[in-house]
N, C-alpha and C. Protein backbone atom coordinates (compact mmCIF):
# COMPACT_ATOMS: atom_id res chain seq x y z
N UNK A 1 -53.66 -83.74 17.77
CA UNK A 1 -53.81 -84.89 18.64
C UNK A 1 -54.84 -84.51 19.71
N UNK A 2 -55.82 -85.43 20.14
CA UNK A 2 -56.56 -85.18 21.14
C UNK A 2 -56.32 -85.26 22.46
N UNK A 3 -56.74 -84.90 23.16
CA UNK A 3 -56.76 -85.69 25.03
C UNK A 3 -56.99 -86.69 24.75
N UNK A 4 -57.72 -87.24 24.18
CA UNK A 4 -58.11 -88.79 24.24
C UNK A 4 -56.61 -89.20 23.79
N UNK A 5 -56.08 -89.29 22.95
CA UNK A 5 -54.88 -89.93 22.15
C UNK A 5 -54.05 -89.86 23.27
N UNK A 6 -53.98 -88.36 23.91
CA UNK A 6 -52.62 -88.49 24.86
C UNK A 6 -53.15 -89.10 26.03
N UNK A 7 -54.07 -89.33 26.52
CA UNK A 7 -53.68 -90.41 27.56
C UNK A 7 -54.01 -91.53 26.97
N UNK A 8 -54.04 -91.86 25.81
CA UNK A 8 -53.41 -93.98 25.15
C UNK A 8 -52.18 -93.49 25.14
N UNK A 9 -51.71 -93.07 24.61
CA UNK A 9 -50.22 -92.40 24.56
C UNK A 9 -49.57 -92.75 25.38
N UNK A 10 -50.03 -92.30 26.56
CA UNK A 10 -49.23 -92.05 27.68
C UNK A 10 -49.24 -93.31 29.35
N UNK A 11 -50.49 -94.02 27.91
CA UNK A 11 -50.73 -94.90 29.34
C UNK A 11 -50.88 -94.25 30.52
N UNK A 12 -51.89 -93.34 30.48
CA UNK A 12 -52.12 -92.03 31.70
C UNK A 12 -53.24 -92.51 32.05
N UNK A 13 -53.54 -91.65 32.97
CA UNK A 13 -54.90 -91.51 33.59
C UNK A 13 -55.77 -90.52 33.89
N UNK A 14 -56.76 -90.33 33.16
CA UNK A 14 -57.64 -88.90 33.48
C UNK A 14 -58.19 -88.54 35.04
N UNK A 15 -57.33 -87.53 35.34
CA UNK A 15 -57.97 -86.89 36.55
C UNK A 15 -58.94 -85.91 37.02
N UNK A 16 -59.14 -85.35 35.67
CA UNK A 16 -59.76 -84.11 35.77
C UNK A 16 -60.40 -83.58 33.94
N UNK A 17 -61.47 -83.85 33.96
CA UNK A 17 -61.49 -82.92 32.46
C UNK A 17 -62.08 -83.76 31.59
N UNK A 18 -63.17 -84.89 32.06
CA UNK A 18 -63.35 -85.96 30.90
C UNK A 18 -64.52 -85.07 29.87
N UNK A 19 -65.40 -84.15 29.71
CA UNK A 19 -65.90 -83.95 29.34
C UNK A 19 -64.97 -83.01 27.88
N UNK A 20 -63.51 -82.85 27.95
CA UNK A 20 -62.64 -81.89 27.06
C UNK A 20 -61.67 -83.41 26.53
N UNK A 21 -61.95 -84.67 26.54
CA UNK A 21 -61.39 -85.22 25.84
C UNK A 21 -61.50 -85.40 24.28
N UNK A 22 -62.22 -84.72 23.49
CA UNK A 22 -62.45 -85.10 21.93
C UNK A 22 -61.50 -83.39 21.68
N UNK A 23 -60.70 -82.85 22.57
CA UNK A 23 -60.29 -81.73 22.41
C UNK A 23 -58.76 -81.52 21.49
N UNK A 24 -58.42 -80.94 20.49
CA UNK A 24 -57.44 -80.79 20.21
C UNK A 24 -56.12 -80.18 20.98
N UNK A 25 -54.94 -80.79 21.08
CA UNK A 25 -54.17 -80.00 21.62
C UNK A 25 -52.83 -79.85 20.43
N UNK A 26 -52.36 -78.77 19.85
CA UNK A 26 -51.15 -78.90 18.85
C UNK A 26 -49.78 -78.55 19.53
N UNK A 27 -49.52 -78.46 20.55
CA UNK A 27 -48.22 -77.54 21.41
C UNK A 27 -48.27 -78.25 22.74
N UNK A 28 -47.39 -77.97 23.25
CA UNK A 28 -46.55 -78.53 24.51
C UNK A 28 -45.27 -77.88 25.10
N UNK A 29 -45.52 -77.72 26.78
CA UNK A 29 -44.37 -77.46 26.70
C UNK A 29 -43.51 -78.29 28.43
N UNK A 30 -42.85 -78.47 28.53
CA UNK A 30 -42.36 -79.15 29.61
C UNK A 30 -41.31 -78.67 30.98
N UNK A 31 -41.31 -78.34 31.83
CA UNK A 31 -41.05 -77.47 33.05
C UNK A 31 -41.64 -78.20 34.40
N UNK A 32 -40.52 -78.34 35.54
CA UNK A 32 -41.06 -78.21 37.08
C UNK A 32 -40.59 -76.94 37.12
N UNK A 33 -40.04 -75.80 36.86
CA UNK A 33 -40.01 -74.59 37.20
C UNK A 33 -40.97 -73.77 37.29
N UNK A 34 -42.02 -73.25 38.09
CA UNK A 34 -43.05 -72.61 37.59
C UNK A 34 -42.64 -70.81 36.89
N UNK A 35 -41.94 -70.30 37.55
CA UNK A 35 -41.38 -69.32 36.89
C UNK A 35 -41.15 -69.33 35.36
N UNK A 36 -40.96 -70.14 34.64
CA UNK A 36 -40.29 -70.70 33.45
C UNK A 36 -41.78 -70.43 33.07
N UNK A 37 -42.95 -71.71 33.84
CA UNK A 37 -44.07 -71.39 32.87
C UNK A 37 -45.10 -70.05 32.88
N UNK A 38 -44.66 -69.23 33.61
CA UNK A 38 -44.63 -67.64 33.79
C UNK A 38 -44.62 -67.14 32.48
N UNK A 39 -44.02 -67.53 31.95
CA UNK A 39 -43.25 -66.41 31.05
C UNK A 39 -43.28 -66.74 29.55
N UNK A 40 -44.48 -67.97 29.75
CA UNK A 40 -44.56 -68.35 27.97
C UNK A 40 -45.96 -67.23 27.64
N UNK A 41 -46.35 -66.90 26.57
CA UNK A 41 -47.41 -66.27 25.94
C UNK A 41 -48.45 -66.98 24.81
N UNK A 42 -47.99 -68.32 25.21
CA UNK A 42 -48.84 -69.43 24.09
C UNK A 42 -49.93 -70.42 25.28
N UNK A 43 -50.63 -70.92 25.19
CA UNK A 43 -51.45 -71.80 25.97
C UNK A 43 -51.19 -73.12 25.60
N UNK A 44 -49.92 -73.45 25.61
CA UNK A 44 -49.72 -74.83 25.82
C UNK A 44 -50.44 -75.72 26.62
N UNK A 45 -49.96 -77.04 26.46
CA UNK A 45 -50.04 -78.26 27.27
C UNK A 45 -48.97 -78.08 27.97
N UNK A 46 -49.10 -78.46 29.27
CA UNK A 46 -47.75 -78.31 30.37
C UNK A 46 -47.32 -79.79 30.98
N UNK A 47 -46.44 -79.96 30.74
CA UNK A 47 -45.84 -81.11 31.01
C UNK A 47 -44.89 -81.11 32.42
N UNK A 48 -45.32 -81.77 33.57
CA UNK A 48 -44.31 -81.50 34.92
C UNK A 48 -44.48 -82.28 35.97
N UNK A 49 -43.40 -82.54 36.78
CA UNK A 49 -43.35 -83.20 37.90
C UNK A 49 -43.64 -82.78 38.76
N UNK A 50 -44.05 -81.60 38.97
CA UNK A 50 -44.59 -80.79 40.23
C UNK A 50 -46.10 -80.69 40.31
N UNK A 51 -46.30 -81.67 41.31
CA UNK A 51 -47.34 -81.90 41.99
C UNK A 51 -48.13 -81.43 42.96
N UNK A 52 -48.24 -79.93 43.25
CA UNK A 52 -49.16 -79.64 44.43
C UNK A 52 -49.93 -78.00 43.64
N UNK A 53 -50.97 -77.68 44.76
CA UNK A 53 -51.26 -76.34 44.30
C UNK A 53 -50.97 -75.53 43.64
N UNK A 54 -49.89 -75.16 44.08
CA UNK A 54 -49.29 -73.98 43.45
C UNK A 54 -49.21 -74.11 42.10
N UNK A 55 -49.00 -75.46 41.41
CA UNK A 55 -48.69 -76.02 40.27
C UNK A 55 -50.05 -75.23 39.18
N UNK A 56 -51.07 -75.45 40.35
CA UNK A 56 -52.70 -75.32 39.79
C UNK A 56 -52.69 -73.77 39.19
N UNK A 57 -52.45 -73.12 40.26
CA UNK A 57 -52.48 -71.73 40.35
C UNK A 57 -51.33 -71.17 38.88
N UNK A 58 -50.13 -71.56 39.02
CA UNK A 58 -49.08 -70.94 37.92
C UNK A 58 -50.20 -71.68 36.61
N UNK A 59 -50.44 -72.48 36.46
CA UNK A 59 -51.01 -72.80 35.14
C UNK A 59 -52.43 -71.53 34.85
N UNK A 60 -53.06 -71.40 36.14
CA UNK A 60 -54.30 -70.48 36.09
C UNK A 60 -53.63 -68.93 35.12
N UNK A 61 -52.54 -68.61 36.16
CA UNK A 61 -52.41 -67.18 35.50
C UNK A 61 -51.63 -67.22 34.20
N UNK A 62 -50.98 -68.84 33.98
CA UNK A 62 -50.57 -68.58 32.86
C UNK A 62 -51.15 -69.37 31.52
N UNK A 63 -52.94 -69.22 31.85
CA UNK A 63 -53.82 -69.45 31.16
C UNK A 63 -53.46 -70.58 30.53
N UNK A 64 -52.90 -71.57 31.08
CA UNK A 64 -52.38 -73.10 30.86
C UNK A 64 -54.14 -74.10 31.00
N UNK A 65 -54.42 -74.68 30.63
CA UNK A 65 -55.38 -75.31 31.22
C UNK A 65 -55.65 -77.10 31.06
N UNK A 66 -54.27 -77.25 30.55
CA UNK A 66 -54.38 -78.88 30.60
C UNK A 66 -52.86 -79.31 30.99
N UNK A 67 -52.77 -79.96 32.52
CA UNK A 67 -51.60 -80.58 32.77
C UNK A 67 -51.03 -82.13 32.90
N UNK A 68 -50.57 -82.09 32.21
CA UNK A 68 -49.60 -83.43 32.46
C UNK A 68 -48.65 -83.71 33.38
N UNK A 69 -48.88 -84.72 34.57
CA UNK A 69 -48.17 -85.00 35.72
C UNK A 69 -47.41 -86.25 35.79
N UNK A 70 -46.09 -86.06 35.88
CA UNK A 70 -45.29 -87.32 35.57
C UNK A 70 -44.94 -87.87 36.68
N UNK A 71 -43.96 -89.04 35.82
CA UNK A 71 -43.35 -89.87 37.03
C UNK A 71 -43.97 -90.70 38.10
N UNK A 72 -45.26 -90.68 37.99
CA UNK A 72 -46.41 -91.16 38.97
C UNK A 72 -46.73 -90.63 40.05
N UNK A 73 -46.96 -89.25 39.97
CA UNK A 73 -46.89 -88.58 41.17
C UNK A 73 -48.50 -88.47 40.99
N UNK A 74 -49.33 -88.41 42.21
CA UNK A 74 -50.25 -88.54 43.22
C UNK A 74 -50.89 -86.89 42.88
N UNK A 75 -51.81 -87.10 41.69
CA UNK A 75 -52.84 -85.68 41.96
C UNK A 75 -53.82 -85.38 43.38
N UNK A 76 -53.65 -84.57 43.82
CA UNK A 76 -54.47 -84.31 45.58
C UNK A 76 -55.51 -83.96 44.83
N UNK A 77 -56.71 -84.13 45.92
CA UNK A 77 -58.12 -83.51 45.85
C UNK A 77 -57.93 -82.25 45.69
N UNK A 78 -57.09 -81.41 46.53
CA UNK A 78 -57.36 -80.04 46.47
C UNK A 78 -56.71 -79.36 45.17
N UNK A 79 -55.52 -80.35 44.29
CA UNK A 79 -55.32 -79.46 43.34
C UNK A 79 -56.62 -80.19 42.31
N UNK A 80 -57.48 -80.88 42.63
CA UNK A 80 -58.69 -81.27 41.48
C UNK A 80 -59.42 -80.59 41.61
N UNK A 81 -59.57 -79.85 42.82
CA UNK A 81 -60.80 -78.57 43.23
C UNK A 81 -60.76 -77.74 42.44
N UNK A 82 -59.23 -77.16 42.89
CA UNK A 82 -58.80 -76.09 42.58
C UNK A 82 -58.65 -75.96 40.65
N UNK A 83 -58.63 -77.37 40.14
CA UNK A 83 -58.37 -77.39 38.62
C UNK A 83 -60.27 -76.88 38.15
N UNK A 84 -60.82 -77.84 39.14
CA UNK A 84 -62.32 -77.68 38.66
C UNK A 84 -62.55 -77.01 38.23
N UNK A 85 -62.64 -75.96 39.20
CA UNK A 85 -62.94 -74.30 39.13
C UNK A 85 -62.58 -73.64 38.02
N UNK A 86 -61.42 -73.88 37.47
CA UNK A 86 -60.94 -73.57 36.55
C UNK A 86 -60.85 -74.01 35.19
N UNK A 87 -61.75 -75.19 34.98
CA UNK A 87 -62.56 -75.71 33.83
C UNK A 87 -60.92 -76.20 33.21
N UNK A 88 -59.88 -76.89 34.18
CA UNK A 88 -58.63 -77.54 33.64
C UNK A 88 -58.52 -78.85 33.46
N UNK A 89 -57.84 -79.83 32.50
CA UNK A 89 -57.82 -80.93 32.24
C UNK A 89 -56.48 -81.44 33.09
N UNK A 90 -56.62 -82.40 33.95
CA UNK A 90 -55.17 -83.25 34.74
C UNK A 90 -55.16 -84.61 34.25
N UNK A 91 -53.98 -85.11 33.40
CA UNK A 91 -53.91 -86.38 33.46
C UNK A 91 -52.41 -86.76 34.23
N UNK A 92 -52.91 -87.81 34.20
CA UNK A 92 -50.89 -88.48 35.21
C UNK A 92 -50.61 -89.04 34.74
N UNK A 93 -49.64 -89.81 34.67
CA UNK A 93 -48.71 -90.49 33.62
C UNK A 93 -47.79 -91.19 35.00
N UNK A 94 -47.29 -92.29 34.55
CA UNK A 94 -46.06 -93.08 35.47
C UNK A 94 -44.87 -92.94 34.71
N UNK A 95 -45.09 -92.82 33.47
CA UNK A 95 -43.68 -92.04 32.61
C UNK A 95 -42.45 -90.94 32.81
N UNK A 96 -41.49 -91.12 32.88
CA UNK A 96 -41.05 -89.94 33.28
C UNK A 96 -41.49 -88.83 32.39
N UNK A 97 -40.95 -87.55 32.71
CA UNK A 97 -40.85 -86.43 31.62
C UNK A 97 -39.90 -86.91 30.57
N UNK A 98 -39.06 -86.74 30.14
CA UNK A 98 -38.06 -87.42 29.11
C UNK A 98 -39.04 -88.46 28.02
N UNK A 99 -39.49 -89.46 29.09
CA UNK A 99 -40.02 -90.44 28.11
C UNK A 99 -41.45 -89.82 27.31
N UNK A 100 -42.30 -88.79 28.41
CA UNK A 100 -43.37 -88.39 27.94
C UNK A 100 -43.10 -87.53 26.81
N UNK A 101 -42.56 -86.89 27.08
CA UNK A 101 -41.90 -86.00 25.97
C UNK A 101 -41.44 -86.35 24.41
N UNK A 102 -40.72 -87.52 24.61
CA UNK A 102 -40.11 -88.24 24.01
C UNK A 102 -41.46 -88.90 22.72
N UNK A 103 -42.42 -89.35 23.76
CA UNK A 103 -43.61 -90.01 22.83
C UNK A 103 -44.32 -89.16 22.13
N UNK A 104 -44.70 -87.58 23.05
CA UNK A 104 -45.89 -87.00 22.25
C UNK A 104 -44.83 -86.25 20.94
N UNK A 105 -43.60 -86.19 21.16
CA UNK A 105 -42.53 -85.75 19.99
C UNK A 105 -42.78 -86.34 18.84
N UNK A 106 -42.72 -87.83 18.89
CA UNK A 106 -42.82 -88.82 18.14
C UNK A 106 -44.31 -88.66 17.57
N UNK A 107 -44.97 -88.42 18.39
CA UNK A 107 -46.82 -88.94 17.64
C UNK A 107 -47.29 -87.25 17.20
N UNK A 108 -46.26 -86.17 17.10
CA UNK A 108 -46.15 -85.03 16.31
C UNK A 108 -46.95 -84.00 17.00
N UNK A 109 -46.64 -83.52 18.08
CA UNK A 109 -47.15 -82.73 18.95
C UNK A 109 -45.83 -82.10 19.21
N UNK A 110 -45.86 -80.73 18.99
CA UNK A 110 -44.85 -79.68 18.88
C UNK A 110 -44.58 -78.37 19.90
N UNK A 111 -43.24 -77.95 19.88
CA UNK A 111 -42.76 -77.44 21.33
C UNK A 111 -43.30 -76.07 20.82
N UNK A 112 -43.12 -75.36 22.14
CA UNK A 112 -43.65 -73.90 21.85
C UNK A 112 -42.58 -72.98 21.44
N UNK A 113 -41.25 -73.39 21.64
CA UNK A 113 -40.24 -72.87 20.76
C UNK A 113 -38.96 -74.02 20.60
């Protein structure tokens, strides 16, 4: 499935990353814990309600580079800076997690375990 697909999907909105939309993504994984996304060893898609910096940063070291932000939460400039830099894709979604989850399940986009 592409970026492009997941935000029709998701009825999202690209925040960050239009030039990586014809991009494949096959995996996903879903967490507001950032610790949790610490500790995967795959480069998922990250799926989460947590909305600020830090969010930016745990995806950096955990070589995450495309996030999905639910629930309609409000991407800041500074985590778009901070994604820039880091050549990361942000889309948002007004969906909850559950439901987002729920769809890219359905349109065959698979968990990391």
């Amino acid at each position: 499935m592409t970026i492009r697909e997941i935000i029709t999907l998701l009825d999202g909105q690209l925040c960050l990353g239009e030039q990586r939309l014809d991009e494949e993504v096959e995996k996903a994984f879903a967490s507001d814990l950032m610790s949790d996304v610490l500790t995967l060893h795959e480069t998922p898609m990250l799926i989460t309600g947590l909305c600020n910096v830090q969010t930016i940063r745990t995806c950096d070291m955990a070589t995450l580079d495309i996030i999905v932000v639910v629930r309609g939460k409000v991407v800041t400039d500074d985590m778009i800076e901070l994604a820039e830099e880091n050549d990361m894709v942000i889309i948002s979604t007004k969906y909850s997690m559950f439901k987002t989850c729920g769809l890219l399940w359905d349109a065959g986009l698979k968990p990391i375990f």
